[in-house]
PDB file of N, CA and C in Angstrom:
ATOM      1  N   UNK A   1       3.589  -2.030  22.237  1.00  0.00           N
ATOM      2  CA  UNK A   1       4.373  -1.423  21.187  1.00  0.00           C
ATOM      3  C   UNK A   1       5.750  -1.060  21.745  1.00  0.00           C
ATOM      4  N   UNK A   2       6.969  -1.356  21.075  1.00  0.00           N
ATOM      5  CA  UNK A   2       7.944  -1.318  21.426  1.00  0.00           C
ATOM      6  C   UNK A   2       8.751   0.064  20.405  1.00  0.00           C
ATOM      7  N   UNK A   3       9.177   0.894  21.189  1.00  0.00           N
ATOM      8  CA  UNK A   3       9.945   2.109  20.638  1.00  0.00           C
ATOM      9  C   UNK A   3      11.340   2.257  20.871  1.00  0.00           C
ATOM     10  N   UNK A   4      12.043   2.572  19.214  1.00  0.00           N
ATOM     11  CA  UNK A   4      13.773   2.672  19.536  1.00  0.00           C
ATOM     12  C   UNK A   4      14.330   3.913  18.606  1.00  0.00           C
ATOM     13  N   UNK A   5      14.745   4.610  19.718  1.00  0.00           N
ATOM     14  CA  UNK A   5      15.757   5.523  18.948  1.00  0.00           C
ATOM     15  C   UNK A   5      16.915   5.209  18.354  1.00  0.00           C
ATOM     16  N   UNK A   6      17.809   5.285  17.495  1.00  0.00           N
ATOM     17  CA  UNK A   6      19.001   4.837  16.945  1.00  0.00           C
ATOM     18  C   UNK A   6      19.887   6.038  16.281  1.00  0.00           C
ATOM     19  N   UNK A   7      21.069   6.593  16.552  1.00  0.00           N
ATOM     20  CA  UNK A   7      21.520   7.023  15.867  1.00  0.00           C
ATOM     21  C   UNK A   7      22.599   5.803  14.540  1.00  0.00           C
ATOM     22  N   UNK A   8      22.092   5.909  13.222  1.00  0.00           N
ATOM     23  CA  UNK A   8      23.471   5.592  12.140  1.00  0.00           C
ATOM     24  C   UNK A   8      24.221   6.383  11.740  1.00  0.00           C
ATOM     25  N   UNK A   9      25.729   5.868  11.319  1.00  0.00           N
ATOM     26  CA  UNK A   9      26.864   6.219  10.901  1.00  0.00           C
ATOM     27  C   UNK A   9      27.230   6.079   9.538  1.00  0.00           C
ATOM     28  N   UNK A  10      26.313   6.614   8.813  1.00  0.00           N
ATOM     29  CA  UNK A  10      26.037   6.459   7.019  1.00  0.00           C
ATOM     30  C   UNK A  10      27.012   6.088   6.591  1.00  0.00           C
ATOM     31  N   UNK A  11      27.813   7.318   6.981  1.00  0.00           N
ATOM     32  CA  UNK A  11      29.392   7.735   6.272  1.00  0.00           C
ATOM     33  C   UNK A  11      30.242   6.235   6.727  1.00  0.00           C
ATOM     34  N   UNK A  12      30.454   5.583   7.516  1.00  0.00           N
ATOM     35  CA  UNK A  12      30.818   4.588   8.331  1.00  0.00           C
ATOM     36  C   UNK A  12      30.201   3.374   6.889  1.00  0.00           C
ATOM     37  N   UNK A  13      29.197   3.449   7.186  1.00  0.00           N
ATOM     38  CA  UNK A  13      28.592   1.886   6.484  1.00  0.00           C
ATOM     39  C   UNK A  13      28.812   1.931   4.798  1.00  0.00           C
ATOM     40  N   UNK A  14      28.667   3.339   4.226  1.00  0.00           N
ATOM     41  CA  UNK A  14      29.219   3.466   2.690  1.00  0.00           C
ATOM     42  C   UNK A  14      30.633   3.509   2.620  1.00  0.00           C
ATOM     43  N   UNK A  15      31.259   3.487   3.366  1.00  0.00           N
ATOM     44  CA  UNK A  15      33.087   4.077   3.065  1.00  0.00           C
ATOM     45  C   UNK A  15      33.304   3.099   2.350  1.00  0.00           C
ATOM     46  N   UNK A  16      34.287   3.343   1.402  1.00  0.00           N
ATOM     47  CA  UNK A  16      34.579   2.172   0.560  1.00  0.00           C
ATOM     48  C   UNK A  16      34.115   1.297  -0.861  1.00  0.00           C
ATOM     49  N   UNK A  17      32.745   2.210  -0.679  1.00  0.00           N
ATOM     50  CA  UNK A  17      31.671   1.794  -1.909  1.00  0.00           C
ATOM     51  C   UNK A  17      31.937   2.345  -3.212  1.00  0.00           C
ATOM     52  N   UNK A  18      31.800   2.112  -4.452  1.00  0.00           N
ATOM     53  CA  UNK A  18      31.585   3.124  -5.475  1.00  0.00           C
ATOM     54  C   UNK A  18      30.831   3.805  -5.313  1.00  0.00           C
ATOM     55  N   UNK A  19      30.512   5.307  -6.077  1.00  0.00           N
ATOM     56  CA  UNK A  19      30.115   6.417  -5.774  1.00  0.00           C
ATOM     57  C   UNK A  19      28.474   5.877  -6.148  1.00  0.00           C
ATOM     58  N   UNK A  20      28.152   5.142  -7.256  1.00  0.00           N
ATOM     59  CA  UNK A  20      27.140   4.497  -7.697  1.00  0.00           C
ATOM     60  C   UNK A  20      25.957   3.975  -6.638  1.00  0.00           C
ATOM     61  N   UNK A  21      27.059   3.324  -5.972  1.00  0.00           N
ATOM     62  CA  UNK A  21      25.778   2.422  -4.957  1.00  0.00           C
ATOM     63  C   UNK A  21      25.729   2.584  -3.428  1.00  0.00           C
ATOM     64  N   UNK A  22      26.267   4.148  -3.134  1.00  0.00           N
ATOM     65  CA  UNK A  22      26.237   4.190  -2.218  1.00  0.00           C
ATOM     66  C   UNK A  22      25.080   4.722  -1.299  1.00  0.00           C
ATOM     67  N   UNK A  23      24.154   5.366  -1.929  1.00  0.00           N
ATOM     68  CA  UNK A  23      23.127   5.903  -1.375  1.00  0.00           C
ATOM     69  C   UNK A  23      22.001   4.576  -1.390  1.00  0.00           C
ATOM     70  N   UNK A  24      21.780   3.298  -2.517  1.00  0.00           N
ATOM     71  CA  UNK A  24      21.073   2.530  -2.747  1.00  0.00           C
ATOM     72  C   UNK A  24      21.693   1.384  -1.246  1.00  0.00           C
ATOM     73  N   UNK A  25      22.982   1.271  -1.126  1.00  0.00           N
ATOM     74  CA  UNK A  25      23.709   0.560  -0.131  1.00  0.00           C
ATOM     75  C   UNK A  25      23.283   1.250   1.222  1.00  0.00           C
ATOM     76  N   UNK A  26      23.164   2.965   1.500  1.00  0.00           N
ATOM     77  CA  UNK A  26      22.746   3.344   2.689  1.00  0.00           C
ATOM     78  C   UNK A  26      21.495   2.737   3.166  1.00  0.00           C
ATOM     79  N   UNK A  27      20.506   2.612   1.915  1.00  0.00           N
ATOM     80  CA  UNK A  27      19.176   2.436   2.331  1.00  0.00           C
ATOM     81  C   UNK A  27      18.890   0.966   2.887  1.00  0.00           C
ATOM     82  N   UNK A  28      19.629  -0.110   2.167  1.00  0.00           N
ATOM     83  CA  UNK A  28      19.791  -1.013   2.442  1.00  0.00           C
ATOM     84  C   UNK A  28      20.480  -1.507   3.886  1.00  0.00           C
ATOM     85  N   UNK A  29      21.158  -0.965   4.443  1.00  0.00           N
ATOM     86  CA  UNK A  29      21.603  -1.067   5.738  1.00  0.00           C
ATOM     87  C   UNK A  29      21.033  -0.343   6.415  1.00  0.00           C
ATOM     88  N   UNK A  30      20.242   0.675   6.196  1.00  0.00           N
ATOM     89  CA  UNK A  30      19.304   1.232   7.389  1.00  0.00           C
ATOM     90  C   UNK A  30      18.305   0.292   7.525  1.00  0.00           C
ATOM     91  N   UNK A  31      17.396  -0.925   6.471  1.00  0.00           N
ATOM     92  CA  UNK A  31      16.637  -1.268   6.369  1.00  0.00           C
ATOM     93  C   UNK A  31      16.833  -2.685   7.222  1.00  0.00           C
ATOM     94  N   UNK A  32      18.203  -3.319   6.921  1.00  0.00           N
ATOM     95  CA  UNK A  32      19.066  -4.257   7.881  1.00  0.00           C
ATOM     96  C   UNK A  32      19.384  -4.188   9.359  1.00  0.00           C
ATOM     97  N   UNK A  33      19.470  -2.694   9.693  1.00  0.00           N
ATOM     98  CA  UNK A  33      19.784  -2.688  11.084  1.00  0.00           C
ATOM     99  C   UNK A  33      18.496  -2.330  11.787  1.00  0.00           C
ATOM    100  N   UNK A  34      17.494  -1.831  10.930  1.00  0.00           N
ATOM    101  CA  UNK A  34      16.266  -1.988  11.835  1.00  0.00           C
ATOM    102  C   UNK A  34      15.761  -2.923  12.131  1.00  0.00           C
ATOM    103  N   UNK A  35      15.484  -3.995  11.500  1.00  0.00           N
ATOM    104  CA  UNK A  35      15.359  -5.405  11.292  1.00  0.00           C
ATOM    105  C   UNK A  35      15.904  -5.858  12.124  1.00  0.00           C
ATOM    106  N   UNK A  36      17.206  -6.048  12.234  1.00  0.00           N
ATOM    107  CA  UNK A  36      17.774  -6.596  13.481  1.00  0.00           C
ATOM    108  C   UNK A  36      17.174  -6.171  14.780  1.00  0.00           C
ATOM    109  N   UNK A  37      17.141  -4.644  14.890  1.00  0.00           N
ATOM    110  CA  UNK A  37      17.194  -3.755  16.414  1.00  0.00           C
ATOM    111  C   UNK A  37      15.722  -4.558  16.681  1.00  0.00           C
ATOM    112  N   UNK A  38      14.476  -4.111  15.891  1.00  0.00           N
ATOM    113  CA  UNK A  38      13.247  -4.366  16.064  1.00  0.00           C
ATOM    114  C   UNK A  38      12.787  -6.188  16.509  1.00  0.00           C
ATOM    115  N   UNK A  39      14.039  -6.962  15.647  1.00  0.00           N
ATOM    116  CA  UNK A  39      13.589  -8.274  15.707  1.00  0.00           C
ATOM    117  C   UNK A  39      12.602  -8.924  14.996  1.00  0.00           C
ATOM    118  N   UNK A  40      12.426  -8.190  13.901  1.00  0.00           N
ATOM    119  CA  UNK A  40      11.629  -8.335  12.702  1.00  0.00           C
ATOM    120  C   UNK A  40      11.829  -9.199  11.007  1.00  0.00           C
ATOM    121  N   UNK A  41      11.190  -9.589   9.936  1.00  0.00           N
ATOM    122  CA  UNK A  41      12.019  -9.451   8.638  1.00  0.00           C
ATOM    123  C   UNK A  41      12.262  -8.265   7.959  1.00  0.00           C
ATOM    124  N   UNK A  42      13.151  -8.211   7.187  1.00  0.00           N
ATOM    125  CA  UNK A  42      13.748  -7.101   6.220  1.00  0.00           C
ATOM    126  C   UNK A  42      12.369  -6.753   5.510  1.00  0.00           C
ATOM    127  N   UNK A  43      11.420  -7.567   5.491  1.00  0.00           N
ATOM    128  CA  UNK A  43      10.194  -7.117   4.017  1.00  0.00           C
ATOM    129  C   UNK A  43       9.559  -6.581   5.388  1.00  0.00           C
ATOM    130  N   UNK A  44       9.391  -6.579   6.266  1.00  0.00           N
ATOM    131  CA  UNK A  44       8.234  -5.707   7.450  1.00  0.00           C
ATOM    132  C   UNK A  44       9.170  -4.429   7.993  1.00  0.00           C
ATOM    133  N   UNK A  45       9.706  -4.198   7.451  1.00  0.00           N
ATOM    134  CA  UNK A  45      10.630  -2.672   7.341  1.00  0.00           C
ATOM    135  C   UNK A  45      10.300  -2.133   6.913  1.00  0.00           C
ATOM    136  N   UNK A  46       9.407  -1.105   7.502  1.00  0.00           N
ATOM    137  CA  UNK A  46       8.606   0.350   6.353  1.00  0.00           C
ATOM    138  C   UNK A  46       9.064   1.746   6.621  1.00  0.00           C
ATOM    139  N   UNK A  47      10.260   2.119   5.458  1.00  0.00           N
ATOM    140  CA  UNK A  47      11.120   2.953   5.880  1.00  0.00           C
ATOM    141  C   UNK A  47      10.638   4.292   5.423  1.00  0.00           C
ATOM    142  N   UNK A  48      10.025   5.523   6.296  1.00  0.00           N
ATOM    143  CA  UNK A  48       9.255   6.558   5.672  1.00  0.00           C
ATOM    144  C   UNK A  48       9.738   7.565   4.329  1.00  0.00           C
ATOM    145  N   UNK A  49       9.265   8.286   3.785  1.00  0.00           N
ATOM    146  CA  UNK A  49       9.272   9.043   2.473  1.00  0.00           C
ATOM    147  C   UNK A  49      10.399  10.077   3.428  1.00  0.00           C
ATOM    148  N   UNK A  50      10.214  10.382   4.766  1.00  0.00           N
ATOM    149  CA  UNK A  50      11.272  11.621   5.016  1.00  0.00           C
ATOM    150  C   UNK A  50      12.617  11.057   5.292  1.00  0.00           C
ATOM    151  N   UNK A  51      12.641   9.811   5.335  1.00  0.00           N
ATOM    152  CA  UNK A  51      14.096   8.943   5.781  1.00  0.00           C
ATOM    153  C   UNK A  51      14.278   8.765   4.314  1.00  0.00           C
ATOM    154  N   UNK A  52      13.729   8.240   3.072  1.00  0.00           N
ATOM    155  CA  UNK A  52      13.978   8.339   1.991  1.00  0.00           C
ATOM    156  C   UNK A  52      15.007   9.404   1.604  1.00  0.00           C
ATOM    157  N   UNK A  53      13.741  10.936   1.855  1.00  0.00           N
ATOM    158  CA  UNK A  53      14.468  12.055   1.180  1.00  0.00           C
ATOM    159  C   UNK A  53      15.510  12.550   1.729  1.00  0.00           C
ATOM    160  N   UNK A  54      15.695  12.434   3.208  1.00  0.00           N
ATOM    161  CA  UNK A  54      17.171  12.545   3.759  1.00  0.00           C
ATOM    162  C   UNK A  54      17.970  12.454   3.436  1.00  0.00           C
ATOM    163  N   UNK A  55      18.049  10.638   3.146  1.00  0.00           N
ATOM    164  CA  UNK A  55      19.528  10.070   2.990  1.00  0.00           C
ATOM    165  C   UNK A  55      19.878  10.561   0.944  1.00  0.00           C
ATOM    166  N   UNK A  56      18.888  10.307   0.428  1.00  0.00           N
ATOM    167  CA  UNK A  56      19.060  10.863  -1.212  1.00  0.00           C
ATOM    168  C   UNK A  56      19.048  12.390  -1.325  1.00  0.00           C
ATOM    169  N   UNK A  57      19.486  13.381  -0.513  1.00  0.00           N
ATOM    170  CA  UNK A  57      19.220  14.920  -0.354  1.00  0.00           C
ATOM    171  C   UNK A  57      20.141  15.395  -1.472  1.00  0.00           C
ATOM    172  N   UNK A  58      21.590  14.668  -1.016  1.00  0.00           N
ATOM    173  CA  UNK A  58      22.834  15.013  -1.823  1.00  0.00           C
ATOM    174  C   UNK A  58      23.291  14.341  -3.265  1.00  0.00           C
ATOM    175  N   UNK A  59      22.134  13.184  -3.396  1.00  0.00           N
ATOM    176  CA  UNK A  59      22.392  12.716  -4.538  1.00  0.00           C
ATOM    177  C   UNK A  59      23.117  11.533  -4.334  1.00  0.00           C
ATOM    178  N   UNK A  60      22.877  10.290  -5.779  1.00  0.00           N
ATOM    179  CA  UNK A  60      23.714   9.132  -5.121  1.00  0.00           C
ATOM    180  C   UNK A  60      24.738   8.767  -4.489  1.00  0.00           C
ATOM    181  N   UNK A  61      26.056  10.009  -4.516  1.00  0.00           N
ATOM    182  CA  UNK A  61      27.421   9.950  -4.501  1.00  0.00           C
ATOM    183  C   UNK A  61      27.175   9.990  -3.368  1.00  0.00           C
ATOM    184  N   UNK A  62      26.789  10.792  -2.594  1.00  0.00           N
ATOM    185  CA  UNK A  62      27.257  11.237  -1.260  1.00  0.00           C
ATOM    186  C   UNK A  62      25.802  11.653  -0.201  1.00  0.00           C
ATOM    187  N   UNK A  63      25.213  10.292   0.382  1.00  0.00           N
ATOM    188  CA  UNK A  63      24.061  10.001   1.402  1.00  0.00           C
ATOM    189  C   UNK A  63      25.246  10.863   2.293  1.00  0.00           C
ATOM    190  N   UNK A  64      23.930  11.289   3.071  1.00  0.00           N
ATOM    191  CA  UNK A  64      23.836  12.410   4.330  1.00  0.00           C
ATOM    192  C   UNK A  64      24.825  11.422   5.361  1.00  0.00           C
ATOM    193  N   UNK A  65      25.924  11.962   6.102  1.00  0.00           N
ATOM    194  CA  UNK A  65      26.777  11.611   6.941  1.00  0.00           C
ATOM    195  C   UNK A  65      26.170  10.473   8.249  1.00  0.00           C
ATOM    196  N   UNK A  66      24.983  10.822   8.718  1.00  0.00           N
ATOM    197  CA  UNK A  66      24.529  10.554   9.865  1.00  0.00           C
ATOM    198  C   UNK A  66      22.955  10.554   9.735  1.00  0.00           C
ATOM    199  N   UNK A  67      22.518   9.957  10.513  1.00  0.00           N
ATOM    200  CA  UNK A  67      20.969   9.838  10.751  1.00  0.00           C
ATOM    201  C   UNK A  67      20.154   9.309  12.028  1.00  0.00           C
ATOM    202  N   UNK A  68      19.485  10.447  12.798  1.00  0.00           N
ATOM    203  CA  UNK A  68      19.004   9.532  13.861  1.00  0.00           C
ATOM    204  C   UNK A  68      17.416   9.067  13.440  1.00  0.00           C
ATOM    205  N   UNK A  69      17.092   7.763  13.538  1.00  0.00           N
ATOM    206  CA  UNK A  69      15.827   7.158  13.268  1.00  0.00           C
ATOM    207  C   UNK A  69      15.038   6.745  14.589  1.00  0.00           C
ATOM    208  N   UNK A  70      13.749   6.710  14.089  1.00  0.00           N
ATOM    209  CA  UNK A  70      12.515   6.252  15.281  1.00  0.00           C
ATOM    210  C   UNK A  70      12.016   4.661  14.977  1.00  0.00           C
ATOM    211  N   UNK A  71      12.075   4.152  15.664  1.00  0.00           N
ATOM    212  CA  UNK A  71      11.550   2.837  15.268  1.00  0.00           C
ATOM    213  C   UNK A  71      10.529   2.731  16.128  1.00  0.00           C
ATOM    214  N   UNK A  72       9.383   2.321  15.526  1.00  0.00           N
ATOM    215  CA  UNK A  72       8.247   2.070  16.661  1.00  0.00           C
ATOM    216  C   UNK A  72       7.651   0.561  15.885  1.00  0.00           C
ATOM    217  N   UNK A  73       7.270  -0.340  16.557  1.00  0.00           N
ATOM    218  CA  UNK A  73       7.267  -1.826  16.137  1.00  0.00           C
ATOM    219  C   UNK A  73       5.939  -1.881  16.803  1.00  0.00           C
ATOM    220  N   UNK A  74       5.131  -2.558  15.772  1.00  0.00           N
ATOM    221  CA  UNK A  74       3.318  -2.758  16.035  1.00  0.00           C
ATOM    222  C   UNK A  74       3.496  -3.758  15.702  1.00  0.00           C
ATOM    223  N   UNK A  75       2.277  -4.724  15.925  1.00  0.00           N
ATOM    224  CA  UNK A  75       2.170  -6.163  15.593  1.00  0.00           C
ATOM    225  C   UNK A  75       0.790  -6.117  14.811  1.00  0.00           C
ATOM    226  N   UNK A  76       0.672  -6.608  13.910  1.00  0.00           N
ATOM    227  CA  UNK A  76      -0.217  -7.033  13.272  1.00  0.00           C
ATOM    228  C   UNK A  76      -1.330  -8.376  12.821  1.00  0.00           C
ATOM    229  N   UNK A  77      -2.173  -8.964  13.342  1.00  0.00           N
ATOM    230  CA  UNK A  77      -2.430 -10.326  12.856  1.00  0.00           C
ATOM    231  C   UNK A  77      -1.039 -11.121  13.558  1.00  0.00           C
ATOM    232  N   UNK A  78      -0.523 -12.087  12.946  1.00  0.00           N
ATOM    233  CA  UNK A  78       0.849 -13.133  12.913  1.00  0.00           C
ATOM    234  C   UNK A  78       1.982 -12.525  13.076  1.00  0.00           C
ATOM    235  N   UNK A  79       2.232 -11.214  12.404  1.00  0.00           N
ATOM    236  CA  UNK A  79       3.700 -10.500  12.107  1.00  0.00           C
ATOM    237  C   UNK A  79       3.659  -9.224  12.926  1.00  0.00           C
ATOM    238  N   UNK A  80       4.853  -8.818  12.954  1.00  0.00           N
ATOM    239  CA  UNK A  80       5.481  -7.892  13.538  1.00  0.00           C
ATOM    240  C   UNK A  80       5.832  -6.571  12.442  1.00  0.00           C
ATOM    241  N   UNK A  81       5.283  -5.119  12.698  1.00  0.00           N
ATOM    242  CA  UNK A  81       6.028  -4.379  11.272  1.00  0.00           C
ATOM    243  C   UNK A  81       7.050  -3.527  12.153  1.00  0.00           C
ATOM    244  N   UNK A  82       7.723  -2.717  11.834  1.00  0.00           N
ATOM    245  CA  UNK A  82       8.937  -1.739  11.967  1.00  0.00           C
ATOM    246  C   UNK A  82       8.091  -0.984  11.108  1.00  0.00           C
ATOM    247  N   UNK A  83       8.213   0.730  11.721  1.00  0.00           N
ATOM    248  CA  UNK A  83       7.615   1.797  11.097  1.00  0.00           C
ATOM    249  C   UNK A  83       9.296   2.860  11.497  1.00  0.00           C
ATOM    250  N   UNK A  84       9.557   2.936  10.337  1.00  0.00           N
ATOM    251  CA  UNK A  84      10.720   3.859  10.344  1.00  0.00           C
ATOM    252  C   UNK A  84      10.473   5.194  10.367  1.00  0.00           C
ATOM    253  N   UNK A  85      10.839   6.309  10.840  1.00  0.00           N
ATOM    254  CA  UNK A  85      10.856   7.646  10.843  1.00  0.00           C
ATOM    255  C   UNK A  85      12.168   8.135  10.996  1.00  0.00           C
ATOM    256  N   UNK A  86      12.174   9.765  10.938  1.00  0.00           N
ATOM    257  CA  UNK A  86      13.187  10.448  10.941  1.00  0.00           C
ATOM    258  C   UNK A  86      12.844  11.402  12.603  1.00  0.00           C
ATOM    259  N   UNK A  87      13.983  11.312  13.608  1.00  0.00           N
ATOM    260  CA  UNK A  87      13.795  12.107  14.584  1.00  0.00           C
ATOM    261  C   UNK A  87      14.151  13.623  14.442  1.00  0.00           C
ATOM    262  N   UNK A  88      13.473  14.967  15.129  1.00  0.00           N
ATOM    263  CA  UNK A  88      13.361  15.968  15.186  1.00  0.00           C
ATOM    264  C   UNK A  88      15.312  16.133  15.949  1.00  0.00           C
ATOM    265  N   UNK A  89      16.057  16.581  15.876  1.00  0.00           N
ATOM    266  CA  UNK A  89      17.020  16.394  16.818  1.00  0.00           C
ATOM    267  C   UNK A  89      17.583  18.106  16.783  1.00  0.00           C
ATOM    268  N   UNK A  90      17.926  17.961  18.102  1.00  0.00           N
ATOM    269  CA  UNK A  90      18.488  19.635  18.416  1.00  0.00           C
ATOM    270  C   UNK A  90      19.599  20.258  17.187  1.00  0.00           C
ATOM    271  N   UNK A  91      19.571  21.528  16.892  1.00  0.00           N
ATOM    272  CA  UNK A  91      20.590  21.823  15.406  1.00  0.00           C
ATOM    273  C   UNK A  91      21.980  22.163  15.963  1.00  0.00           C
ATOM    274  N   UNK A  92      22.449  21.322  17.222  1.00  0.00           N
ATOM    275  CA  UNK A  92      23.605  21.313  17.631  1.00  0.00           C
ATOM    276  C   UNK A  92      24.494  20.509  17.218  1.00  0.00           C
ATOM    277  N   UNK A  93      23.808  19.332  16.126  1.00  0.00           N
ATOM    278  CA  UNK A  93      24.402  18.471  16.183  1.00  0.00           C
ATOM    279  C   UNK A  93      24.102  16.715  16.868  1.00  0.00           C
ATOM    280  N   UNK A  94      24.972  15.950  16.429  1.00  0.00           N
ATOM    281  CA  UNK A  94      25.141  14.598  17.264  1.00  0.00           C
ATOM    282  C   UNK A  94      25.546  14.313  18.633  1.00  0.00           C
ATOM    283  N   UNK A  95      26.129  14.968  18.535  1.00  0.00           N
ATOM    284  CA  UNK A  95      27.415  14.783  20.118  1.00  0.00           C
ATOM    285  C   UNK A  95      26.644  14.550  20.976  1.00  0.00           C
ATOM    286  N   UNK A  96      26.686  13.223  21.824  1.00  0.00           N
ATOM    287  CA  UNK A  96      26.444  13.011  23.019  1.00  0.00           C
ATOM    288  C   UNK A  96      24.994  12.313  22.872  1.00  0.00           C
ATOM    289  N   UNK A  97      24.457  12.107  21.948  1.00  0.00           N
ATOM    290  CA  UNK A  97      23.180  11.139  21.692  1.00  0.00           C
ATOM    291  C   UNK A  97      23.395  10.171  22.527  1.00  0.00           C
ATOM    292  N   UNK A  98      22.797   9.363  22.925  1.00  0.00           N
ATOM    293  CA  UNK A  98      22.673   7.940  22.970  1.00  0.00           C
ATOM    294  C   UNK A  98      21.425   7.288  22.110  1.00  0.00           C
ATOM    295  N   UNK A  99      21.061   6.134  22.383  1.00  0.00           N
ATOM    296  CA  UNK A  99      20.303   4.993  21.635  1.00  0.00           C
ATOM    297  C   UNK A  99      19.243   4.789  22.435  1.00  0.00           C
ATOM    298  N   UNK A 100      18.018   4.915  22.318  1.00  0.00           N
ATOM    299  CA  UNK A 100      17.390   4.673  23.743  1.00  0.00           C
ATOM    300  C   UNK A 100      15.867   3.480  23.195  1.00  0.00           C
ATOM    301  N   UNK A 101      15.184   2.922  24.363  1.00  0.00           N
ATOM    302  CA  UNK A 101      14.841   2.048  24.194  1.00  0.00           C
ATOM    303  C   UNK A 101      13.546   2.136  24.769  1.00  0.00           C
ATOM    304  N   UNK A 102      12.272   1.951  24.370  1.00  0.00           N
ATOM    305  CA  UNK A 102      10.689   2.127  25.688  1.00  0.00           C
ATOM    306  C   UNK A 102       9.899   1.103  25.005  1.00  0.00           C
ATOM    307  N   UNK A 103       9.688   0.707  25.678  1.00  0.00           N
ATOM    308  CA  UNK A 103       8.601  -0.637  26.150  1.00  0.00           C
ATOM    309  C   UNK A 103       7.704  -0.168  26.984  1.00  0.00           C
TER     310      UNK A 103
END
């Protein structure tokens, strides 16, 4: 089982969007860059109910600035899934995270 921390840059990936589709657009690129990180498809992306309620906290206009996620990647039968979570992170803030990686 392969495990990845990630911090995203919400605010970064919606800039520019209508106010409409920006929280539906967050989810969609969190769901894209796990996919990538994990090495998986977009449909074996199972993004949890607390990463849901996160990023929709503030309502469509305006997804939560930032988000650090857990990726932990199981294999199943033939395929590979991505299990998305939300990490516990100190209430100091972002600063100084990195991205980290365990195998």
């Amino acid at each position: 089982m392969v495990h990845f921390i990630k911090t995203l840059n919400l605010a970064k990936l919606t800039s520019g969007k209508p106010f409409k589709t920006r929280c539906p657009v967050a989810m969609k690129m969190i769901r894209s860059i796990c996919a990538k990180t994990a090495k998986v498809d977009e449909k074996n992306v199972i993004l949890s109910e607390d990463v849901n309620r996160y990023v929709w906290a503030q309502g469509i206009r305006t997804p939560m600035r930032r988000i650090r996620i857990d990726i932990d990647v199981q294999e199943h039968e033939e395929n590979k899934i991505a299990l998305v979570s939300i990490v516990d992170w100190p209430a100091e803030g972002y600063h100084g995270l990195l991205n980290e990686t365990n195998e």
